[in-house]
Protein backbone atom coordinates (compact mmCIF):
# COMPACT_ATOMS: atom_id res chain seq x y z
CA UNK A 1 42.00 123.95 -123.59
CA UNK A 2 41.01 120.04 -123.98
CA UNK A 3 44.01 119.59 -127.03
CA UNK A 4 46.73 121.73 -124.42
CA UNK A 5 45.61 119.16 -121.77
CA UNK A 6 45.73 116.39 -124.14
CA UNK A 7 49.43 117.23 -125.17
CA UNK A 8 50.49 117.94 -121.27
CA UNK A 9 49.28 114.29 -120.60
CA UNK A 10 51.34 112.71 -123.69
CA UNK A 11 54.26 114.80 -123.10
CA UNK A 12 53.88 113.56 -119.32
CA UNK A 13 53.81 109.52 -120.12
CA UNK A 14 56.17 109.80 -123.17
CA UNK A 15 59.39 109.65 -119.91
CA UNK A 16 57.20 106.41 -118.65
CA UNK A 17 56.95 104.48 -121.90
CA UNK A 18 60.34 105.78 -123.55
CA UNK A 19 62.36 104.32 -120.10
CA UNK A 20 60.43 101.22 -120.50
CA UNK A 21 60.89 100.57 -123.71
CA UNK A 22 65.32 101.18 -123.21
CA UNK A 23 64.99 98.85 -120.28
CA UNK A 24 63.23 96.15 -122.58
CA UNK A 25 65.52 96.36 -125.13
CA UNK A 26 68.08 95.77 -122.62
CA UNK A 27 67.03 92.60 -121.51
CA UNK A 28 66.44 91.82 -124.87
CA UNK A 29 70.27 91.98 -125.37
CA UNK A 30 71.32 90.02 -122.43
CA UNK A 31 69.27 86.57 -124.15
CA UNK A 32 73.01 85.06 -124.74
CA UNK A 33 74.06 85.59 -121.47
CA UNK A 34 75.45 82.68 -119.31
CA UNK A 35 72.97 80.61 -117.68
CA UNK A 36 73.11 79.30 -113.79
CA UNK A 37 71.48 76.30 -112.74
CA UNK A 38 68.14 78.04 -112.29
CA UNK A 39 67.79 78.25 -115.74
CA UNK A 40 67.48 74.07 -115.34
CA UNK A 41 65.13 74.27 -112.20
CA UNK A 42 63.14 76.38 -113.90
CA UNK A 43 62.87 73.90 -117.32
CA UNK A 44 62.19 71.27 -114.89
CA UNK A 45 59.78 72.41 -113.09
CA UNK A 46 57.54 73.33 -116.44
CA UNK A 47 57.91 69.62 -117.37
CA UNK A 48 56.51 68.37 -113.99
CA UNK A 49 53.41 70.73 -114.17
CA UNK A 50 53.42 69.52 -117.64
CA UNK A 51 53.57 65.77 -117.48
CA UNK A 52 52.32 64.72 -114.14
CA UNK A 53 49.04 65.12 -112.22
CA UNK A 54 48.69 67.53 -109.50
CA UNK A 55 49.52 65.36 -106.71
CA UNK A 56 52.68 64.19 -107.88
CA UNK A 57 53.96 67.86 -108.51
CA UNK A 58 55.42 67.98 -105.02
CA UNK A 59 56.68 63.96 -104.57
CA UNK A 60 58.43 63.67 -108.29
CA UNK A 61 62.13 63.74 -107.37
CA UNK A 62 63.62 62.25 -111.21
CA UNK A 63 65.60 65.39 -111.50
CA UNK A 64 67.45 66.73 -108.24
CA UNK A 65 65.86 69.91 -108.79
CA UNK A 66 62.70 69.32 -107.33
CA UNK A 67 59.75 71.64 -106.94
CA UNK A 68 59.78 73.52 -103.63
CA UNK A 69 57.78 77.31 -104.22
CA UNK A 70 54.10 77.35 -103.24
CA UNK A 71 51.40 76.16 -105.48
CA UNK A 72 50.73 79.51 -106.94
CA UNK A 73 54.32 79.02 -108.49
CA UNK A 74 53.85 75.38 -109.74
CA UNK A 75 50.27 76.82 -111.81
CA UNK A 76 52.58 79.59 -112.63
CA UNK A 77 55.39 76.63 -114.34
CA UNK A 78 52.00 74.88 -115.61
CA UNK A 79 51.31 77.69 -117.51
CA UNK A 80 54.21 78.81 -118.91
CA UNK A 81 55.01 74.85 -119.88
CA UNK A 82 51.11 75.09 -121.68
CA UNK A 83 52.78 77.85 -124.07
CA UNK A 84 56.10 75.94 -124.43
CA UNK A 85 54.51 72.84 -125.77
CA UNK A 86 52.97 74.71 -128.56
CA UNK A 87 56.89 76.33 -129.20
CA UNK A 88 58.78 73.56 -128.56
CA UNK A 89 57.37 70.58 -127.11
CA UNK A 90 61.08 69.41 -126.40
CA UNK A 91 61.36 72.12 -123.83
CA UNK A 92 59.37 70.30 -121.37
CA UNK A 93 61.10 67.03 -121.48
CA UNK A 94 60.77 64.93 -118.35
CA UNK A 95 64.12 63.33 -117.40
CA UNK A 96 66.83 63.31 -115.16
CA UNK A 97 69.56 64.99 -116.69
CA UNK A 98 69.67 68.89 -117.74
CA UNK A 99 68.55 69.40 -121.21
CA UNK A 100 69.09 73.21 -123.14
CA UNK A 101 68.45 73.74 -126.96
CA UNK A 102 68.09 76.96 -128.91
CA UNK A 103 64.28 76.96 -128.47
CA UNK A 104 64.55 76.49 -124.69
CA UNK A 105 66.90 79.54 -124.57
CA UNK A 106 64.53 81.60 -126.14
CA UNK A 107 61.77 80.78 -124.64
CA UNK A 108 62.46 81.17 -120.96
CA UNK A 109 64.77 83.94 -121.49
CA UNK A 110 61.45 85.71 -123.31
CA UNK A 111 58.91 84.56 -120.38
CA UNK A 112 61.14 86.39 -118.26
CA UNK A 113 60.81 89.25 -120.20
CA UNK A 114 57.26 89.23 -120.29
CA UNK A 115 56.58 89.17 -116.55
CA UNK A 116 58.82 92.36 -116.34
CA UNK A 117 56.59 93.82 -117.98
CA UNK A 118 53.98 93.27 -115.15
CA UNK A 119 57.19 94.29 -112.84
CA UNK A 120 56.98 97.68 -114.78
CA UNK A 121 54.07 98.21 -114.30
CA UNK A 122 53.59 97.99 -110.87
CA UNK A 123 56.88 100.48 -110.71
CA UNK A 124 54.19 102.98 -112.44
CA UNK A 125 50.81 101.74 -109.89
CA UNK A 126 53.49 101.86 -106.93
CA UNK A 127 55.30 105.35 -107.22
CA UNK A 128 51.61 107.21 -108.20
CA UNK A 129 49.80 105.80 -105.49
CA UNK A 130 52.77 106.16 -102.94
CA UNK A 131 53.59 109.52 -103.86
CA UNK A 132 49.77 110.95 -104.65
CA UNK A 133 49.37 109.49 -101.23
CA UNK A 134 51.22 112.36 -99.73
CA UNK A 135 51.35 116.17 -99.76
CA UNK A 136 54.10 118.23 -102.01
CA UNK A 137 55.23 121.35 -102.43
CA UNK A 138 53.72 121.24 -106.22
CA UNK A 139 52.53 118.94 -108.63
CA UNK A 140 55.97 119.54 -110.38
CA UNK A 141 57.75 118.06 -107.72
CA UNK A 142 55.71 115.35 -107.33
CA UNK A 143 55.44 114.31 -110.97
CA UNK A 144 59.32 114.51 -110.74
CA UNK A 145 59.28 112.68 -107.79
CA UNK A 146 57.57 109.53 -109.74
CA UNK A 147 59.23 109.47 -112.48
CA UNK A 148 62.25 109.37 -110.08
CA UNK A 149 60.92 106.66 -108.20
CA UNK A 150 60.15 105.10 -111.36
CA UNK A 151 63.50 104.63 -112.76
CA UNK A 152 64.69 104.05 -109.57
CA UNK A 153 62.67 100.72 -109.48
CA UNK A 154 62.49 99.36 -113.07
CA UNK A 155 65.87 99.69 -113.67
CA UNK A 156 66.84 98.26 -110.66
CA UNK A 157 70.43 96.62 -111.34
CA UNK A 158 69.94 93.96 -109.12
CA UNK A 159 66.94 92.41 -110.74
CA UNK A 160 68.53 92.75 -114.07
CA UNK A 161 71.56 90.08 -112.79
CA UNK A 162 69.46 87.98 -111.26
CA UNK A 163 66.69 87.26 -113.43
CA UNK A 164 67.93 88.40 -117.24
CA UNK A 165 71.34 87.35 -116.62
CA UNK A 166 71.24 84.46 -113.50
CA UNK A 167 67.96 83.39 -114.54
CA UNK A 168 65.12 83.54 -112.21
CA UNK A 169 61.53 85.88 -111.72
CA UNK A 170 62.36 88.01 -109.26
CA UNK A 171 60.85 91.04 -110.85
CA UNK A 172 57.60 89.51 -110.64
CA UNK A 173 57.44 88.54 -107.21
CA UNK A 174 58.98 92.12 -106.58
CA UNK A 175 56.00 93.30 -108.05
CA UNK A 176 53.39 91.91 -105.90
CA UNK A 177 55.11 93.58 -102.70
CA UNK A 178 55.34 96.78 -104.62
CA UNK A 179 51.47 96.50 -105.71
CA UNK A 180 50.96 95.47 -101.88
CA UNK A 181 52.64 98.57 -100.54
CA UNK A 182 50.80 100.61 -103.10
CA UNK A 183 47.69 99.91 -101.69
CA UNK A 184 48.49 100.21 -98.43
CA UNK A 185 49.76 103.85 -98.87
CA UNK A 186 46.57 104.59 -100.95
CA UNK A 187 44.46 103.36 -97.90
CA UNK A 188 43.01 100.23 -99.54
CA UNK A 189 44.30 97.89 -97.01
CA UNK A 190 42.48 95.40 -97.81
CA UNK A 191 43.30 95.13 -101.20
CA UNK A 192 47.29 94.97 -99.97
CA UNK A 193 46.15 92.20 -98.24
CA UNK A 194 45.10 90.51 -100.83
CA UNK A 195 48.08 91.07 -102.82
CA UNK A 196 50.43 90.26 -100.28
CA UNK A 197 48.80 87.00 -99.78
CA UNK A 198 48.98 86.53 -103.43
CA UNK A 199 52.69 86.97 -103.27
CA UNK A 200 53.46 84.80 -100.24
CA UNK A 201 52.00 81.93 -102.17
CA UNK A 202 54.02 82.23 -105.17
CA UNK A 203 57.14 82.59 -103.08
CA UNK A 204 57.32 81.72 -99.06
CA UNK A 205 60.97 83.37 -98.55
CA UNK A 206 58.64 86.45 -98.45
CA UNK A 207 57.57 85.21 -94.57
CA UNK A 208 60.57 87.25 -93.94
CA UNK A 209 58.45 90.45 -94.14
CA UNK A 210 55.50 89.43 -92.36
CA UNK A 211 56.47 90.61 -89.25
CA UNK A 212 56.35 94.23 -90.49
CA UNK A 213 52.76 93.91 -92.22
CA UNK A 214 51.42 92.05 -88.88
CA UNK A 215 52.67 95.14 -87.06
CA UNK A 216 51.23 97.69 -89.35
CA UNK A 217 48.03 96.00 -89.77
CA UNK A 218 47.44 95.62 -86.04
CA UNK A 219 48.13 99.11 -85.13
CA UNK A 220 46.50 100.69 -88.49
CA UNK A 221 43.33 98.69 -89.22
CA UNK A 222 42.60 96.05 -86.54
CA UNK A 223 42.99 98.33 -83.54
CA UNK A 224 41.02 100.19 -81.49
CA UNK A 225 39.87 97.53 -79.62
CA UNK A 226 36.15 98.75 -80.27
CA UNK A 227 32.83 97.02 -81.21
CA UNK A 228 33.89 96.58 -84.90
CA UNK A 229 37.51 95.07 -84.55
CA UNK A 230 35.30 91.27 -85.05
CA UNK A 231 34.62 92.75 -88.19
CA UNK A 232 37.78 93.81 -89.29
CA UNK A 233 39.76 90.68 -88.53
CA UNK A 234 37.02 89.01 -90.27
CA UNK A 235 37.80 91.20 -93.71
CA UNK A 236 41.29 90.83 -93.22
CA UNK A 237 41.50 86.98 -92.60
CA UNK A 238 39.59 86.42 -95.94
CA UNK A 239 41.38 88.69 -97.98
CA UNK A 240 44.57 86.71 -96.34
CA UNK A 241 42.94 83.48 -96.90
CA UNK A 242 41.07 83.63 -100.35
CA UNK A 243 44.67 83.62 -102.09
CA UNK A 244 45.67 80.80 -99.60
CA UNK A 245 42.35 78.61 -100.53
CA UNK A 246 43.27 79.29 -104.40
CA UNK A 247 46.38 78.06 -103.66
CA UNK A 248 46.37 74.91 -101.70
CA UNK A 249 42.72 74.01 -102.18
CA UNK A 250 43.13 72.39 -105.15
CA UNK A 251 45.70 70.01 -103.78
CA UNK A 252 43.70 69.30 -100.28
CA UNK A 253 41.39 68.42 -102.33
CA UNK A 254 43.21 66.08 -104.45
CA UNK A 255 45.50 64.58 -101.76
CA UNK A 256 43.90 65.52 -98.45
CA UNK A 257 46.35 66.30 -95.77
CA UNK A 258 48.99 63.48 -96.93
CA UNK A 259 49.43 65.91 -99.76
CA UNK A 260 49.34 69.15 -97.95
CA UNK A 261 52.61 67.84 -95.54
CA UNK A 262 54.18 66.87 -98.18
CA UNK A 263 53.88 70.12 -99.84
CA UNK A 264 55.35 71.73 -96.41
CA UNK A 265 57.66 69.38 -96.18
CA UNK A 266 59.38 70.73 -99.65
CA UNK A 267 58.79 74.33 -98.83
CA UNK A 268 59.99 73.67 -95.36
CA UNK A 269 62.76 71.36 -95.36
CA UNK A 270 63.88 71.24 -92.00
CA UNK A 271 65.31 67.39 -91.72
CA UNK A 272 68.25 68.91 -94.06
CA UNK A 273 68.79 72.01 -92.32
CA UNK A 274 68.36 75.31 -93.68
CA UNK A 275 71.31 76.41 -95.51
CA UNK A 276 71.95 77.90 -98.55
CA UNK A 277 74.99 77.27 -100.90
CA UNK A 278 77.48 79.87 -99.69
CA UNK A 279 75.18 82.91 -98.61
CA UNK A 280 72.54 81.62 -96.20
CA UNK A 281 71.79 84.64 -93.60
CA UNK A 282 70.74 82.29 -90.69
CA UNK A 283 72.26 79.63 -87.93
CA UNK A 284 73.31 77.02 -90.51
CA UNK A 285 75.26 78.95 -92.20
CA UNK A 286 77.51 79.89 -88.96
CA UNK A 287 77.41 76.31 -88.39
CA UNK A 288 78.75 75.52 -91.22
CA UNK A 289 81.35 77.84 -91.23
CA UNK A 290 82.43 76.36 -87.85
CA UNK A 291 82.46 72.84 -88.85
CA UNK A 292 84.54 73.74 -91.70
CA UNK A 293 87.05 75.35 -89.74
CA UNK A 294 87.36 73.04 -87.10
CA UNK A 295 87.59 70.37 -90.29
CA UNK A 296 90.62 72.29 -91.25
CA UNK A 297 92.49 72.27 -87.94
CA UNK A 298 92.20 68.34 -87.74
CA UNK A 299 93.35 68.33 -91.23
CA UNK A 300 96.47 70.04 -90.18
CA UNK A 301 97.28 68.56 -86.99
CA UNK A 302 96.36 65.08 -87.64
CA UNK A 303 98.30 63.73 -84.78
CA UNK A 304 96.44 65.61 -82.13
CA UNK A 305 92.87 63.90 -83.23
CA UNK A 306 91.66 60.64 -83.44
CA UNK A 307 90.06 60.46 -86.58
CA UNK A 308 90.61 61.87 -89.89
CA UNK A 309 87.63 63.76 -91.02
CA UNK A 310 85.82 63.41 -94.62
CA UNK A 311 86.28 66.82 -96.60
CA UNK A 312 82.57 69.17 -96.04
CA UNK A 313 80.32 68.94 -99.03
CA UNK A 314 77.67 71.45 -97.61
CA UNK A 315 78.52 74.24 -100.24
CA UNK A 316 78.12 72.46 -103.16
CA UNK A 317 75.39 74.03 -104.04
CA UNK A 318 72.74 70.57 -104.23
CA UNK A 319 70.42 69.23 -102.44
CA UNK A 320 72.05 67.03 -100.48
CA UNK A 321 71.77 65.04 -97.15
CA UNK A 322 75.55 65.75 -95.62
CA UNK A 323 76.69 64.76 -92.08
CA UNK A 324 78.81 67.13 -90.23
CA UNK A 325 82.46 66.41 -90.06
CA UNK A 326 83.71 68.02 -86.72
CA UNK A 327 80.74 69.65 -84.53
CA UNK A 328 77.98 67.81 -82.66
CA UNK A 329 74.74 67.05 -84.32
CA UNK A 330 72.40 69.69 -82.52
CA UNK A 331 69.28 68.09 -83.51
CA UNK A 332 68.74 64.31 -84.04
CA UNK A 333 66.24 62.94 -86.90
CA UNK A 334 63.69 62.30 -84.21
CA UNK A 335 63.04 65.69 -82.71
CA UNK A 336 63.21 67.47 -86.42
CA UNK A 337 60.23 64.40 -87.47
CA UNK A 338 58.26 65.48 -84.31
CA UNK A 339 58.35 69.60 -85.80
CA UNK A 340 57.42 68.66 -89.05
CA UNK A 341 55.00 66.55 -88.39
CA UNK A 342 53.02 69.67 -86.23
CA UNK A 343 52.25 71.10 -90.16
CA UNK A 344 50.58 67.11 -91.17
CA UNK A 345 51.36 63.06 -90.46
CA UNK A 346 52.17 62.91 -94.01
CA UNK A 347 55.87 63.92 -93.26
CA UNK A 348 58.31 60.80 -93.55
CA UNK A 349 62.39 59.92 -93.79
CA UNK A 350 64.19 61.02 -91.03
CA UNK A 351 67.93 61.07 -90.67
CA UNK A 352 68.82 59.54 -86.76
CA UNK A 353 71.50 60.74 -85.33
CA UNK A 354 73.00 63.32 -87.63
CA UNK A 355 72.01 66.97 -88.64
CA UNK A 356 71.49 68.05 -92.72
CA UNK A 357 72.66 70.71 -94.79
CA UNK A 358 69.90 72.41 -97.22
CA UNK A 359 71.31 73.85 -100.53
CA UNK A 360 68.37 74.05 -102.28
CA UNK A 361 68.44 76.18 -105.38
């Protein structure tokens, strides 16, 4: 009976690890594949953590692509550039202009793959605690179910352009939601929490979904309003704020409050705007798109406008301080100094009289 329940389990992973092992391989194949400008952020931001102290992570500006993810990301680079040295020490060279070699290639292409395998992973955590979570007709269905699910995630197409083609870690980050909703769904919500704090400070984009997990976690865990709710929002605010003392501790501690604005100030650019090369999803980007249009129109009827306007550079992709060409500035360098500095009196360089275009990468 123990060997036939031996053989059921192998014959039971053998779908898990033989999937795996194709999508590997895959990614394996796509090393030569072109290479965006992330591939350059990425190398840069390894040297930075590499060469300069801590405090100077977030203020070094040689290379245009400057660090702007959350300090879990920048010990993330630091680590990655500790390994690199020891490859190629050339891969973390600290200059101004782009620099690729064979090594370099390699080397990121392969740290990619590595962290997929952590993606992978959490594929398998996710779909068997979501789906043991819930009741099924049988266990058949619900070991098809997973391995469903499975696929479904690991292979995700999506992930495989943007990070083994594009060039970026996606599949990592993607991970810590999926470990997140995991244990949520397995009612540890504590320990989703955690991991969703963990993933917020490696990338802040993620605010996007906060919403959701404040409304969950008020009307799952928080409420009743009974005589243990003090102790509730007491477990959840440190297993929210342990990840967020690992992450910006270190620099409050180096460079007090100075530092910590200055950190917000990269992660938060607001004095140039909040757009995004081409695809930003928010105001700016409609903005933009008017300004460019209107830029247009006084291009072709010159003779009913009094000025001939300079051709838009806000979708070139950099980060770059642009002034708009047709529309009114909606918010002058004054008022956006007064919002940043609410997050620390560190912030500085304002931009009077004019409104900026963010393209960061």
């Amino acid at each position: 009976m123990k060997s036939a329940r031996e053989s059921s389990s192998s014959n039971g992973s053998f779908p898990y690890f033989a999937i795996s092992a194709f999508i590997i391989t895959l990614k394996f194949a796509l090393i030569d594949s072109y290479t965006s400008t992330d591939f350059e952020v990425h190398r840069n931001w390894m040297a930075i953590t590499h060469h300069l102290p801590l405090v100077e992570w977030y203020r070094n500006n040689l290379s245009e692509w400057t660090l702007d993810y959350p300090p879990f990301f920048a010990y993330f680079e630091w680590t990655l550039a500790k390994v690199a040295v020891s490859v190629d020490p050339e891969i973390v060279v600290l200059q101004k202009e782009s620099f690729m070699s064979p090594s370099t290639l390699l080397y990121q292409r392969i740290s990619v793959i590595a962290t997929d395998i952590f993606y992978i992973t959490s594929c398998w955590i996710c779909m068997n605690w979501v789906v043991n979570s819930m009741e099924w007709p049988s266990t058949a269905y619900s070991r098809k179910l997973k391995l469903v699910g499975f696929v479904l995630l690991a292979a995700n197409p999506a992930l495989i352009l943007i990070d083994n083609i594009h060039f970026q870690y996606n599949s990592m980050l993607t991970a810590w939601l999926l470990l997140s909703i995991a244990a949520i769904a397995s009612g540890k919500p504590l320990l989703g929490a955690v991991f969703f704090s963990v993933l917020l400070n490696f990338k802040h984009l993620y605010l996007y979904y906060v919403p959701a997990f404040v409304a969950h976690y008020l009307l799952t865990f928080l409420l009743p309003l009974d005589s243990r709710i003090f102790s509730r929002f007491v477990k959840l605010g440190l297993a929210v704020g342990g990840p967020l003392i690992l992450s910006f501790g270190p620099f409050l501690a180096k460079g007090g409050s100075e530092l910590i604005g200055q950190i917000f100030s990269r992660l938060f650019p607001f004095h140039r705007g909040l757009t995004h090369a081409f695809w930003a999803p928010n105001f700016w980007a409609l903005y933009n798109a008017g300004d460019f249009v209107l830029f247009q129109i006084t291009k072709k009827f010159p003779q009913y406008f009094k000025f001939t306007p300079e051709v838009p550079q806000y979708t070139s992709g950099l980060v770059q301080v642009r002034s708009y060409r047709s529309l009114i500035t909606l918010f002058s360098g004054v008022l956006t100094q007064r919002f940043v500095e609410r997050f620390s009196s560190g912030i500085s360089g304002t931009h009077s009289g004019r409104l900026d275009s963010c393209f960061s990468p």
